[in-house]
PDB file of N, CA and C in Angstrom:
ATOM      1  N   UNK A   1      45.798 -29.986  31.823  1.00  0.00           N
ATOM      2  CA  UNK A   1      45.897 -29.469  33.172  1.00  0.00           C
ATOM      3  C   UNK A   1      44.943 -28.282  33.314  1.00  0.00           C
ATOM      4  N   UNK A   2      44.164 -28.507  34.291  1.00  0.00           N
ATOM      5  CA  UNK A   2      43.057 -27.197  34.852  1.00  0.00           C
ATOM      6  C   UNK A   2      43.656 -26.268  35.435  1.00  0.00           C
ATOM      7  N   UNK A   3      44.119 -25.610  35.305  1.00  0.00           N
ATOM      8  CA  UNK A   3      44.643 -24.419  36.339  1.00  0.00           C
ATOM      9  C   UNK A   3      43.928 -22.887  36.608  1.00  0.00           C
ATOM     10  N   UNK A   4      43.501 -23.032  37.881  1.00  0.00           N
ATOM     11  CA  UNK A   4      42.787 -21.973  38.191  1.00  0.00           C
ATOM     12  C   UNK A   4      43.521 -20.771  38.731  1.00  0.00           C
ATOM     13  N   UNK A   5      43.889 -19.564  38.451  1.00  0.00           N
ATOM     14  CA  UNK A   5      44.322 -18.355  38.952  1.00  0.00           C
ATOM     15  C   UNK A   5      43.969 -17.566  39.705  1.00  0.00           C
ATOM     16  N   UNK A   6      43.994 -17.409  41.385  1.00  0.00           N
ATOM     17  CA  UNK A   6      43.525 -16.911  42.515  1.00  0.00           C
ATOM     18  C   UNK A   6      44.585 -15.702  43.082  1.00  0.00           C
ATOM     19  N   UNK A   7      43.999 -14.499  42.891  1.00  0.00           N
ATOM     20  CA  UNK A   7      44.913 -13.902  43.728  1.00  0.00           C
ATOM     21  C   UNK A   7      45.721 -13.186  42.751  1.00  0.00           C
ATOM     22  N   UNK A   8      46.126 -13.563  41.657  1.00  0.00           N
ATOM     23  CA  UNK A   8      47.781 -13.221  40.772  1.00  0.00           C
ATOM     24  C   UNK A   8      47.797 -12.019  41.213  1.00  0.00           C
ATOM     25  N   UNK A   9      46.725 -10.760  40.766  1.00  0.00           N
ATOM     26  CA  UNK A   9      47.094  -9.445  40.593  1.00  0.00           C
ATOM     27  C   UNK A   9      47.568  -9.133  41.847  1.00  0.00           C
ATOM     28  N   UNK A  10      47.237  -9.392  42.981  1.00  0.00           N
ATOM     29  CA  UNK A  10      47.343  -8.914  44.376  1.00  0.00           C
ATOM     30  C   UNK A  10      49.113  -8.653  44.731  1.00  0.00           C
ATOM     31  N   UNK A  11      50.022  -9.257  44.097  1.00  0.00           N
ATOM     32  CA  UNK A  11      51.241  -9.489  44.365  1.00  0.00           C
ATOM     33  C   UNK A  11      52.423  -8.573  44.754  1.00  0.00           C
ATOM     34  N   UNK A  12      52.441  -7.266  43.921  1.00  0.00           N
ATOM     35  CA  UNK A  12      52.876  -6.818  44.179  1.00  0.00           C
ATOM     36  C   UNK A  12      52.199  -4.853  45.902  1.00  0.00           C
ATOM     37  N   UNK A  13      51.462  -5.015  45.175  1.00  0.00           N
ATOM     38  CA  UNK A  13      50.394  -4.303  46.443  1.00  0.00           C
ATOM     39  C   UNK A  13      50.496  -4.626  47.763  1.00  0.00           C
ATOM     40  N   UNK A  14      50.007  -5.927  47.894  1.00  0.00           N
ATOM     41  CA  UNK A  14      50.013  -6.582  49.324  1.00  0.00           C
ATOM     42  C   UNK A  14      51.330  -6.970  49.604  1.00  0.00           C
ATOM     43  N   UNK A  15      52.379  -7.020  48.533  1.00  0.00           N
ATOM     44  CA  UNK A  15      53.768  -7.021  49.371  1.00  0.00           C
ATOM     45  C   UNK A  15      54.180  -5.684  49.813  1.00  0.00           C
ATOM     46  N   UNK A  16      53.684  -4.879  49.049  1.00  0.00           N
ATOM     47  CA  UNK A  16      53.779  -3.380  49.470  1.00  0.00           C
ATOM     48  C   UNK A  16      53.457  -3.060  50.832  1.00  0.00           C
ATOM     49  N   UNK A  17      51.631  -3.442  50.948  1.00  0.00           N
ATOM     50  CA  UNK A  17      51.155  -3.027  52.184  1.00  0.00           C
ATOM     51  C   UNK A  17      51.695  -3.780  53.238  1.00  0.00           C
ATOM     52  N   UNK A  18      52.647  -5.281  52.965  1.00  0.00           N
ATOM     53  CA  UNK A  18      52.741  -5.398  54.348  1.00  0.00           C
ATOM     54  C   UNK A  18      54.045  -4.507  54.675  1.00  0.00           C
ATOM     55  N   UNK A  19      54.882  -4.397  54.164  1.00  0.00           N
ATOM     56  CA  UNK A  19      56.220  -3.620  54.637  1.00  0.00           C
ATOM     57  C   UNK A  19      55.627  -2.235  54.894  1.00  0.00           C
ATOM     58  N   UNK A  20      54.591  -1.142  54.284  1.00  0.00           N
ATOM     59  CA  UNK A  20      54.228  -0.150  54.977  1.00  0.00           C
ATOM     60  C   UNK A  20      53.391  -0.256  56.322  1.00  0.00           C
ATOM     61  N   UNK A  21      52.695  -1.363  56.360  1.00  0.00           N
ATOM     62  CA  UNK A  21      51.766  -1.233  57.314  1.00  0.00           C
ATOM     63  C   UNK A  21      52.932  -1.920  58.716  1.00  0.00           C
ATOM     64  N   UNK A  22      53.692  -2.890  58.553  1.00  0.00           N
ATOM     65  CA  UNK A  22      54.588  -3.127  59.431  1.00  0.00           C
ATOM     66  C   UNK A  22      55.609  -2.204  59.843  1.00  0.00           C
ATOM     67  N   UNK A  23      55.685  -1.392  59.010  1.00  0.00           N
ATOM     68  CA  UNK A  23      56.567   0.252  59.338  1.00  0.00           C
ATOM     69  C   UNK A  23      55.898   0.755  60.487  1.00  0.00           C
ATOM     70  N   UNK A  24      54.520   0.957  59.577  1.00  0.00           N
ATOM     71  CA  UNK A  24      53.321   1.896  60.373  1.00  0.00           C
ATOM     72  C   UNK A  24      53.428   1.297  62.154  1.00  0.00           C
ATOM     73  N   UNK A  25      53.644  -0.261  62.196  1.00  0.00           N
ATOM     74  CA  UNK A  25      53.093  -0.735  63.643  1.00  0.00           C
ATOM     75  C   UNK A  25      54.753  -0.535  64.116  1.00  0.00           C
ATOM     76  N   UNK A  26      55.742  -0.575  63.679  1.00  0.00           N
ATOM     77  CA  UNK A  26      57.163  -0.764  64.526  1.00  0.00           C
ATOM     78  C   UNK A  26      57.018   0.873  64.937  1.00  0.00           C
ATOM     79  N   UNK A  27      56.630   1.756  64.112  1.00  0.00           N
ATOM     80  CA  UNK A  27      57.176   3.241  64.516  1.00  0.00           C
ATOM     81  C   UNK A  27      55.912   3.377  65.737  1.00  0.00           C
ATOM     82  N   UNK A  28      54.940   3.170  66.222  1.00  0.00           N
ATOM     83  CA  UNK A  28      53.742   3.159  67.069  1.00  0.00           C
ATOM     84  C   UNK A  28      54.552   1.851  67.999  1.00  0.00           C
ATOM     85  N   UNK A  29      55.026   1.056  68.466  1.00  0.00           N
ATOM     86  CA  UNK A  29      56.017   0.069  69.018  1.00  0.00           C
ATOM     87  C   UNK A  29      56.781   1.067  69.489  1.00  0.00           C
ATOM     88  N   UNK A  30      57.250   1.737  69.224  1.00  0.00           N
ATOM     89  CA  UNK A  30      58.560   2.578  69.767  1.00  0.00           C
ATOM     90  C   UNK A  30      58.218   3.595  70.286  1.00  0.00           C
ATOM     91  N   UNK A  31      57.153   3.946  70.088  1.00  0.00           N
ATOM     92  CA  UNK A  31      56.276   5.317  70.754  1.00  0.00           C
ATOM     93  C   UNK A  31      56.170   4.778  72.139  1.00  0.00           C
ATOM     94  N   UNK A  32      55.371   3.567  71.840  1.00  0.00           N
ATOM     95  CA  UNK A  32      54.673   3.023  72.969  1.00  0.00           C
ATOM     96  C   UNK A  32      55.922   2.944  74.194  1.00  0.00           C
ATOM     97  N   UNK A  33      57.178   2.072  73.600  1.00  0.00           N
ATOM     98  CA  UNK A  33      58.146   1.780  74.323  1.00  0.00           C
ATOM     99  C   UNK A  33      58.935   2.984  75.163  1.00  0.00           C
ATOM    100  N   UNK A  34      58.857   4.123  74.087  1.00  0.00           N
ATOM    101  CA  UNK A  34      59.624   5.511  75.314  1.00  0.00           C
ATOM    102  C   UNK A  34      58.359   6.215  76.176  1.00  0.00           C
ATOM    103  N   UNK A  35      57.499   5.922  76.089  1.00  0.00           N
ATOM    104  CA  UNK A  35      56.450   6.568  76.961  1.00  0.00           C
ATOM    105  C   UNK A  35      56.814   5.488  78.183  1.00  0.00           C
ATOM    106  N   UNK A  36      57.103   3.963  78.191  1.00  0.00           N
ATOM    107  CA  UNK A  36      57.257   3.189  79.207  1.00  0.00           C
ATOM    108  C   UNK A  36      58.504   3.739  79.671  1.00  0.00           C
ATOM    109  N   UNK A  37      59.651   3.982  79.427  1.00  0.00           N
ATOM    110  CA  UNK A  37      61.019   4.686  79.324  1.00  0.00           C
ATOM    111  C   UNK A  37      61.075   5.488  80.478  1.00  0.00           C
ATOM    112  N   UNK A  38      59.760   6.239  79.942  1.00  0.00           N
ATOM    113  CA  UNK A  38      59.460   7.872  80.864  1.00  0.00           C
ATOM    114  C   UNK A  38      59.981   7.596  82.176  1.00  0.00           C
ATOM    115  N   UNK A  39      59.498   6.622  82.893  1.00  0.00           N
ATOM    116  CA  UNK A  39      59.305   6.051  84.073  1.00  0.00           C
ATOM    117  C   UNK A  39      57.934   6.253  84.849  1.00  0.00           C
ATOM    118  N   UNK A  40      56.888   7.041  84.229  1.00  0.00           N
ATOM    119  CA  UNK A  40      55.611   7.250  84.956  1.00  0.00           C
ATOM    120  C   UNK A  40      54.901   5.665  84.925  1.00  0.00           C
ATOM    121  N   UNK A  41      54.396   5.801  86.217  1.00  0.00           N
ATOM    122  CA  UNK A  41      54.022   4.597  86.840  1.00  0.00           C
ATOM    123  C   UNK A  41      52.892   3.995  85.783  1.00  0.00           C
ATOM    124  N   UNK A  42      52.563   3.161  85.617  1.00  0.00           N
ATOM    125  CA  UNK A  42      51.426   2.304  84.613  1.00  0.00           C
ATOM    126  C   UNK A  42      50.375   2.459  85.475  1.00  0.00           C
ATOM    127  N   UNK A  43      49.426   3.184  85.278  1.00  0.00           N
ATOM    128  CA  UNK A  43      48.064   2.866  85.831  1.00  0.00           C
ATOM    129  C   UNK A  43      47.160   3.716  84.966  1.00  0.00           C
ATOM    130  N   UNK A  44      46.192   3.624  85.654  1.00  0.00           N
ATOM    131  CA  UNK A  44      44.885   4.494  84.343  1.00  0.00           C
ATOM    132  C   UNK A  44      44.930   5.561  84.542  1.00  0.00           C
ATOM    133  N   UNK A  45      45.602   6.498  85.650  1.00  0.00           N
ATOM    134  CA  UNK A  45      45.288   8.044  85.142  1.00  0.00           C
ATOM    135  C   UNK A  45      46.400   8.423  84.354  1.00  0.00           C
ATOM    136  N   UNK A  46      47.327   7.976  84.144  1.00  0.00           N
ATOM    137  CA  UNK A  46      48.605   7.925  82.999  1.00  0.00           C
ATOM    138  C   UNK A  46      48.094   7.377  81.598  1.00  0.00           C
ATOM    139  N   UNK A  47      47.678   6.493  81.643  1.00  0.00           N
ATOM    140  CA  UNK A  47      46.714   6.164  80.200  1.00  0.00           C
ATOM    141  C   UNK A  47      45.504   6.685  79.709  1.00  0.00           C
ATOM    142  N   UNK A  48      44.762   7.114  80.665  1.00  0.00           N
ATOM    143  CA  UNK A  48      44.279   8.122  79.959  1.00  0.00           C
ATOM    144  C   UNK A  48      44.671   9.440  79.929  1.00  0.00           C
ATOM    145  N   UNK A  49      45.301  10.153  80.605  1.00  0.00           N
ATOM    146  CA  UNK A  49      46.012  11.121  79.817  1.00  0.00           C
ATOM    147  C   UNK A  49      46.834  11.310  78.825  1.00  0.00           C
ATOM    148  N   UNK A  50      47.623  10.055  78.746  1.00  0.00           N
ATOM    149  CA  UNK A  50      47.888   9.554  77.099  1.00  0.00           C
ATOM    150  C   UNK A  50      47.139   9.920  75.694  1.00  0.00           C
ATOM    151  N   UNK A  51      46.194   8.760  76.461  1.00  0.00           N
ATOM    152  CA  UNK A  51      45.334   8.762  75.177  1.00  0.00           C
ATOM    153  C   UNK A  51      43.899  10.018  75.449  1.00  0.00           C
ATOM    154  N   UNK A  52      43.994  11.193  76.157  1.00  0.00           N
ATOM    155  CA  UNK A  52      43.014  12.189  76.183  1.00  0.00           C
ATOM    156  C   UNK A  52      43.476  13.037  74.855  1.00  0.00           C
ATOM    157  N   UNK A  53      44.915  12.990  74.721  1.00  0.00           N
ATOM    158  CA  UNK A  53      45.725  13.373  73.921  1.00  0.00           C
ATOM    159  C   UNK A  53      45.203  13.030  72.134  1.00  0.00           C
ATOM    160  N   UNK A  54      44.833  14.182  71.367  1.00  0.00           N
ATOM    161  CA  UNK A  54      44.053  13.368  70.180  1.00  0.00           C
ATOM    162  C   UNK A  54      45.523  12.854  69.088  1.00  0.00           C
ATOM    163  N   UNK A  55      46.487  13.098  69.404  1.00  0.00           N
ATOM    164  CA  UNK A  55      47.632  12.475  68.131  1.00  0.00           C
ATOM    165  C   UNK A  55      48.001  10.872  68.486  1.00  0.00           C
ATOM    166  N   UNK A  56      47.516  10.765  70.012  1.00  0.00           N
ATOM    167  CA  UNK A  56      47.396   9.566  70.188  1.00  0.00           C
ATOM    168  C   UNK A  56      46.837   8.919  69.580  1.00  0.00           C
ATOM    169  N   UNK A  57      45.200   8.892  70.137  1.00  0.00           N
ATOM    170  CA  UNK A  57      44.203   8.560  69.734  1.00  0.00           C
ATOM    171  C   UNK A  57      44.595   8.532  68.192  1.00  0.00           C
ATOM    172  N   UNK A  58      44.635   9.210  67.092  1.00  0.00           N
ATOM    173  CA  UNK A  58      45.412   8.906  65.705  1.00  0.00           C
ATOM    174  C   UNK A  58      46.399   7.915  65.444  1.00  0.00           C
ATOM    175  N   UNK A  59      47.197   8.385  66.397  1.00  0.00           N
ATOM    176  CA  UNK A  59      48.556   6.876  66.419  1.00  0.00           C
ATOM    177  C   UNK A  59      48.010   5.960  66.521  1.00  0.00           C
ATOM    178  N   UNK A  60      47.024   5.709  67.277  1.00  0.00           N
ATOM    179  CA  UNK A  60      46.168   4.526  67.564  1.00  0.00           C
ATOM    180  C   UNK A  60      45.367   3.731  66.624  1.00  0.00           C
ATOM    181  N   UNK A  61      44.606   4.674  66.553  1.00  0.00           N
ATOM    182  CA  UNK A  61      43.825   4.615  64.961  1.00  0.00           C
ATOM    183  C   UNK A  61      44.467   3.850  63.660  1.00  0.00           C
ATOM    184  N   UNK A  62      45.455   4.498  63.722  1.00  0.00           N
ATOM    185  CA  UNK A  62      46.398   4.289  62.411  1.00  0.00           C
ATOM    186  C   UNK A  62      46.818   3.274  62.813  1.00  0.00           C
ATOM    187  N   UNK A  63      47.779   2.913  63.906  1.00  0.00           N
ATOM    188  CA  UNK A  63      47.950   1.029  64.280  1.00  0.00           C
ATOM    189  C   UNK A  63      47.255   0.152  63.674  1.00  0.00           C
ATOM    190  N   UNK A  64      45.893   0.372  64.722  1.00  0.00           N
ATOM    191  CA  UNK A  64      44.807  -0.623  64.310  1.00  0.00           C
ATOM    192  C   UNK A  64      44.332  -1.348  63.056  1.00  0.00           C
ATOM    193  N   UNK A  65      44.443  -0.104  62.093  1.00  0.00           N
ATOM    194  CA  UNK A  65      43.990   0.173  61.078  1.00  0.00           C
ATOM    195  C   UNK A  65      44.970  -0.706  60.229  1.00  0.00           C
ATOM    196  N   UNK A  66      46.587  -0.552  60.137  1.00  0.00           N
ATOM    197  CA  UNK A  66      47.566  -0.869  59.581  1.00  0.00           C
ATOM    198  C   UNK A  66      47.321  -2.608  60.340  1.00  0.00           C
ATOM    199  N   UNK A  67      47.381  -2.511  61.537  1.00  0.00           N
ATOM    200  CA  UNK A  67      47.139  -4.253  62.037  1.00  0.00           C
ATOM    201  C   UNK A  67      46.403  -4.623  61.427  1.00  0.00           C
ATOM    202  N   UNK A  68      44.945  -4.360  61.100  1.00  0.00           N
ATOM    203  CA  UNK A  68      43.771  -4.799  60.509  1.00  0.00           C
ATOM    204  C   UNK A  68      44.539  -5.567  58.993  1.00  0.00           C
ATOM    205  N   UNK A  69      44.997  -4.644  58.578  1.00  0.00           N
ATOM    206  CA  UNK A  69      45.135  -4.983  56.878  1.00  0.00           C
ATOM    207  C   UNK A  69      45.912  -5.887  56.777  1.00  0.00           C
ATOM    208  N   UNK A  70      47.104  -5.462  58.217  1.00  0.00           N
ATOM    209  CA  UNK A  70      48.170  -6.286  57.587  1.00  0.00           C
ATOM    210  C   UNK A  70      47.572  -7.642  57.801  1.00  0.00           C
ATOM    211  N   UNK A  71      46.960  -8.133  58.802  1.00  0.00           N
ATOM    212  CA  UNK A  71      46.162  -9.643  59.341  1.00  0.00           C
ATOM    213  C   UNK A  71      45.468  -9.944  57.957  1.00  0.00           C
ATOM    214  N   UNK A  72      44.862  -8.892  57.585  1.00  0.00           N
ATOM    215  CA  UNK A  72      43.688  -9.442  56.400  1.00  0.00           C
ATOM    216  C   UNK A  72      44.663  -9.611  54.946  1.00  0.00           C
ATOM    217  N   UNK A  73      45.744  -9.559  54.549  1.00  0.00           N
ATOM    218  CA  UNK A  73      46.494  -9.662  53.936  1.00  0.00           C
ATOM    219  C   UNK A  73      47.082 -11.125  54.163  1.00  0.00           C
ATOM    220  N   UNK A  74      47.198 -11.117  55.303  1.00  0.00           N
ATOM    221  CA  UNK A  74      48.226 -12.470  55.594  1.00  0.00           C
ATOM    222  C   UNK A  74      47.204 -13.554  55.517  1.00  0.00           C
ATOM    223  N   UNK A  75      46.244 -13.303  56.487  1.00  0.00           N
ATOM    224  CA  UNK A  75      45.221 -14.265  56.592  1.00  0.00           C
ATOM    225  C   UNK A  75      44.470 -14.563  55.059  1.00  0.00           C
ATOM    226  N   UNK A  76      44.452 -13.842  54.286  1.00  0.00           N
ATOM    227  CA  UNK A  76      43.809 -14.040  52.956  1.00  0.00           C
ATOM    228  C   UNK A  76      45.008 -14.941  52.002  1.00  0.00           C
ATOM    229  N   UNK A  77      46.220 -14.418  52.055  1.00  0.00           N
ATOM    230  CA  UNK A  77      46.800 -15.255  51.571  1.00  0.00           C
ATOM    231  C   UNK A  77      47.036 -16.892  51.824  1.00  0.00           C
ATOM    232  N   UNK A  78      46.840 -16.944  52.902  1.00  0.00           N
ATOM    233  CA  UNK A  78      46.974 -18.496  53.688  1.00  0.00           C
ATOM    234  C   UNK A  78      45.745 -19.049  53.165  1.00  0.00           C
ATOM    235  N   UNK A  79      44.689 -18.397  53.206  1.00  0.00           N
ATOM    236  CA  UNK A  79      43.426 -19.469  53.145  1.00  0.00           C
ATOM    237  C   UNK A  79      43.543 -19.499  51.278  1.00  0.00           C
ATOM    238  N   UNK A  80      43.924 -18.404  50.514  1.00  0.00           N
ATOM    239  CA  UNK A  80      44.151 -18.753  48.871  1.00  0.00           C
ATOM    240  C   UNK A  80      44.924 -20.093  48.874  1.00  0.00           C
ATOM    241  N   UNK A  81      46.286 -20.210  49.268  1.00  0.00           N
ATOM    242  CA  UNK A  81      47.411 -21.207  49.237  1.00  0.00           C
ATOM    243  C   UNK A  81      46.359 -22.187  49.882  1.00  0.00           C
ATOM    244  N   UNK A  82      45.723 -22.271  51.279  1.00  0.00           N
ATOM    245  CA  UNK A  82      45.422 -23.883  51.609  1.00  0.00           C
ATOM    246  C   UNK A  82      44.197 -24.468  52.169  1.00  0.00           C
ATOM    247  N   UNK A  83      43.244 -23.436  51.581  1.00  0.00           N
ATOM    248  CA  UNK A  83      41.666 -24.067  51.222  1.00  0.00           C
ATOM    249  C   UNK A  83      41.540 -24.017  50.398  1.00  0.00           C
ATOM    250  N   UNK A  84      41.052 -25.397  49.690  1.00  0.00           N
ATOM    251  CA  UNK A  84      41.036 -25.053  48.563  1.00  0.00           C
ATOM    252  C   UNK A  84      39.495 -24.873  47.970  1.00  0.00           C
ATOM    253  N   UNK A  85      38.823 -25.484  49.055  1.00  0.00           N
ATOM    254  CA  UNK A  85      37.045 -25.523  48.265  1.00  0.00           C
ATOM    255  C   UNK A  85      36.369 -23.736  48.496  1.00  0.00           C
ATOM    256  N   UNK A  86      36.389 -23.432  47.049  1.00  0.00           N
ATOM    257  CA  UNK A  86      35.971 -22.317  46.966  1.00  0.00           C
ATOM    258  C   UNK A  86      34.829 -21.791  47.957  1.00  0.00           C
ATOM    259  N   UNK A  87      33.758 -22.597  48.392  1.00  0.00           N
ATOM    260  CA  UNK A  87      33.087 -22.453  49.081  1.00  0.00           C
ATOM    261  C   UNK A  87      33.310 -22.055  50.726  1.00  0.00           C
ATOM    262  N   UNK A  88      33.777 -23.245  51.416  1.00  0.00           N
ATOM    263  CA  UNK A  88      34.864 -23.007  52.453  1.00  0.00           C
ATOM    264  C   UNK A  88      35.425 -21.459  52.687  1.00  0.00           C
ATOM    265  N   UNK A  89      36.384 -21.161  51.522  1.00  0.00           N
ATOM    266  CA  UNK A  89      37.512 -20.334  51.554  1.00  0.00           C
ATOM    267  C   UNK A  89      36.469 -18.984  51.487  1.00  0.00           C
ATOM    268  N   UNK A  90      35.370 -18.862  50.950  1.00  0.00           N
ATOM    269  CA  UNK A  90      34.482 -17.687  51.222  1.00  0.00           C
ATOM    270  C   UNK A  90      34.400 -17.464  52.453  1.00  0.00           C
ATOM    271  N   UNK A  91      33.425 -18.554  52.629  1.00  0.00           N
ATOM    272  CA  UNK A  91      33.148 -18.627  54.153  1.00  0.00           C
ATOM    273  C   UNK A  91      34.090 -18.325  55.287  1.00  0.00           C
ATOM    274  N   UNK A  92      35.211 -18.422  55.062  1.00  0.00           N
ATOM    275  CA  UNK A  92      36.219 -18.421  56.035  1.00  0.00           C
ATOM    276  C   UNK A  92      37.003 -16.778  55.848  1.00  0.00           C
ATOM    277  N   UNK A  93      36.860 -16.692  54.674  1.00  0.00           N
ATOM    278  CA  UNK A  93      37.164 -15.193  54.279  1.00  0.00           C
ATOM    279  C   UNK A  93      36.054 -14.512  54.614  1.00  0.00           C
ATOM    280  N   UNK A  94      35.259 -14.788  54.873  1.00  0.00           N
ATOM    281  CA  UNK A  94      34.185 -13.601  55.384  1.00  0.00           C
ATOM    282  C   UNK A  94      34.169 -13.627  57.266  1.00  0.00           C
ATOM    283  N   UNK A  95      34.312 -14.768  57.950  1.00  0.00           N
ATOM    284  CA  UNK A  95      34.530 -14.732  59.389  1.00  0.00           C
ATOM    285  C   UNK A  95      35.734 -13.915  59.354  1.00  0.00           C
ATOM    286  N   UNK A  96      37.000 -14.351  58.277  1.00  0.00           N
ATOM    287  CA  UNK A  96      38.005 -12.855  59.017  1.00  0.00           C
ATOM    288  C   UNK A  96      37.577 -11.446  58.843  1.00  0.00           C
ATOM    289  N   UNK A  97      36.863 -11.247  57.945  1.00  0.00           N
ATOM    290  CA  UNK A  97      36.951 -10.167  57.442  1.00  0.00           C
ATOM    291  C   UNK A  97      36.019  -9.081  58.478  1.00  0.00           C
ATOM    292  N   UNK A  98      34.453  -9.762  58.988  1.00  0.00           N
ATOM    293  CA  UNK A  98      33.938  -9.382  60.058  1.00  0.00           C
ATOM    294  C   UNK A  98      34.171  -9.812  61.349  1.00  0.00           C
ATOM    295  N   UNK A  99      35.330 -10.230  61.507  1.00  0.00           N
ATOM    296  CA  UNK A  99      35.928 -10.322  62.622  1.00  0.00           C
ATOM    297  C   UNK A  99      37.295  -9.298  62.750  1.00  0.00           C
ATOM    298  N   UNK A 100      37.780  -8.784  61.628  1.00  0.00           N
ATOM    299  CA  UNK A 100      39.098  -7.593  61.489  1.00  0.00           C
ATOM    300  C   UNK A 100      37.792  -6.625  61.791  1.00  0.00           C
ATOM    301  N   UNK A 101      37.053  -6.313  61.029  1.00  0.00           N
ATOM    302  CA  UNK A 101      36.006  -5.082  61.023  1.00  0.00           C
ATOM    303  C   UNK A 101      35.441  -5.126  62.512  1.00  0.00           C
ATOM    304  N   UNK A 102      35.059  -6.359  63.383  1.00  0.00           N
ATOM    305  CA  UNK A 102      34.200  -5.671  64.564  1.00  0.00           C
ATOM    306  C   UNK A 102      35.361  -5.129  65.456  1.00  0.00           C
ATOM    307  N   UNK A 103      36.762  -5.877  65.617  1.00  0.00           N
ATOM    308  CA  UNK A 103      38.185  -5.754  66.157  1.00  0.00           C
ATOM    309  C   UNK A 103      38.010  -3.810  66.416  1.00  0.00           C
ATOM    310  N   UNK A 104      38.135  -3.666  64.673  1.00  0.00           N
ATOM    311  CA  UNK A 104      38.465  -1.920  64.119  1.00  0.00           C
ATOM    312  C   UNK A 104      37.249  -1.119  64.753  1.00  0.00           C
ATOM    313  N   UNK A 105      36.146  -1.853  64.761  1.00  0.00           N
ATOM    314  CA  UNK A 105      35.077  -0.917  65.162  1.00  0.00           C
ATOM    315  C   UNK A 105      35.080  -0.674  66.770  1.00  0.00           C
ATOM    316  N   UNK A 106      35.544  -1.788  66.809  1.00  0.00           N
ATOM    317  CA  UNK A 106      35.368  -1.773  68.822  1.00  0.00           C
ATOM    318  C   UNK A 106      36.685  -0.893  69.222  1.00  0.00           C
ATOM    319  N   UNK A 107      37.572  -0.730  68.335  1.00  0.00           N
ATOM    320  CA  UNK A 107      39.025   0.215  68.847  1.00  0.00           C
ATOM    321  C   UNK A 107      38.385   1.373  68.855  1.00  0.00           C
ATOM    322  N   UNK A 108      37.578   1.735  67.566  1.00  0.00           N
ATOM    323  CA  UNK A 108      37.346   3.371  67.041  1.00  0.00           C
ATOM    324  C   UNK A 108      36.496   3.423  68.248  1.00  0.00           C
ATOM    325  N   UNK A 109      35.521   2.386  68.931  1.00  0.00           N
ATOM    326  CA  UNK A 109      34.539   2.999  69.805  1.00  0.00           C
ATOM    327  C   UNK A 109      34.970   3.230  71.425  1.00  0.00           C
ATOM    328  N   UNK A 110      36.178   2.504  71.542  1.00  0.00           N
ATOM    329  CA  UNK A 110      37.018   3.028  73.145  1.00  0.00           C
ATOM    330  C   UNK A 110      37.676   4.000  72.746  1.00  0.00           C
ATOM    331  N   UNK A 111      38.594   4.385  71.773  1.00  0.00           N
ATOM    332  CA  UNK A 111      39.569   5.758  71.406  1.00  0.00           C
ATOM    333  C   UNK A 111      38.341   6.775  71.417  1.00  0.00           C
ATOM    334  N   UNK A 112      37.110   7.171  70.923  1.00  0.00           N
ATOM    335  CA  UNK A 112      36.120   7.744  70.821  1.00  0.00           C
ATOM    336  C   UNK A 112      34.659   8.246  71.966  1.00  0.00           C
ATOM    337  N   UNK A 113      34.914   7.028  72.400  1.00  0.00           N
ATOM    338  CA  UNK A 113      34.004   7.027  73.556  1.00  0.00           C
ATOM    339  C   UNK A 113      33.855   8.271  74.122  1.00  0.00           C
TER     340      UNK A 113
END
């Protein structure tokens, strides 16, 4: 039997990061949810005074950031388990990977703008 080993070390880490990084997005979820609470009306001069706010802009940051990984975590594991042509599974690991990265770059460049 050939057995090839993909991934092993990753196991305990990436079970790590997803329960922190899913922390990270429920506690930013609940932010989001009592600012709706407030009762101030939804429109853009309420959102951006929100986010003119720089701990926002951080909360934000840090979301993104925690979304990013946690996707690239999940998504990496799926394509280990069920592509199997090494070739493919590059390839396909590299469209997520610059596709999480332009996602992160295009957040940092509206929070920043």
């Amino acid at each position: 039997m050939n057995r090839v080993v993909t991934g092993a070390h990753y196991g305990l880490r990436d079970w790590l990061a997803q329960r922190i990084t899913a922390i990270i997005m429920a506690v930013y979820t609940l932010i989001i949810l009592c600012v709706f609470m407030l009762g101030l009306p939804v429109n853009y001069g309420v959102w951006k005074d929100l986010f003119a706010q720089g701990w926002m802009r951080v909360a934000t940051l840090l979301f993104a950031a925690s979304l990013a990984w946690h996707v690239w975590v999940g998504v990496r594991d799926i394509l280990m388990d069920y592509v199997r042509p090494l070739g493919l599974r590059f390839t396909l690991e590299m469209l997520v990977l610059f596709t999480i990265a332009g996602y992160l770059g295009w957040t940092i460049q509206i929070l920043w703008r």
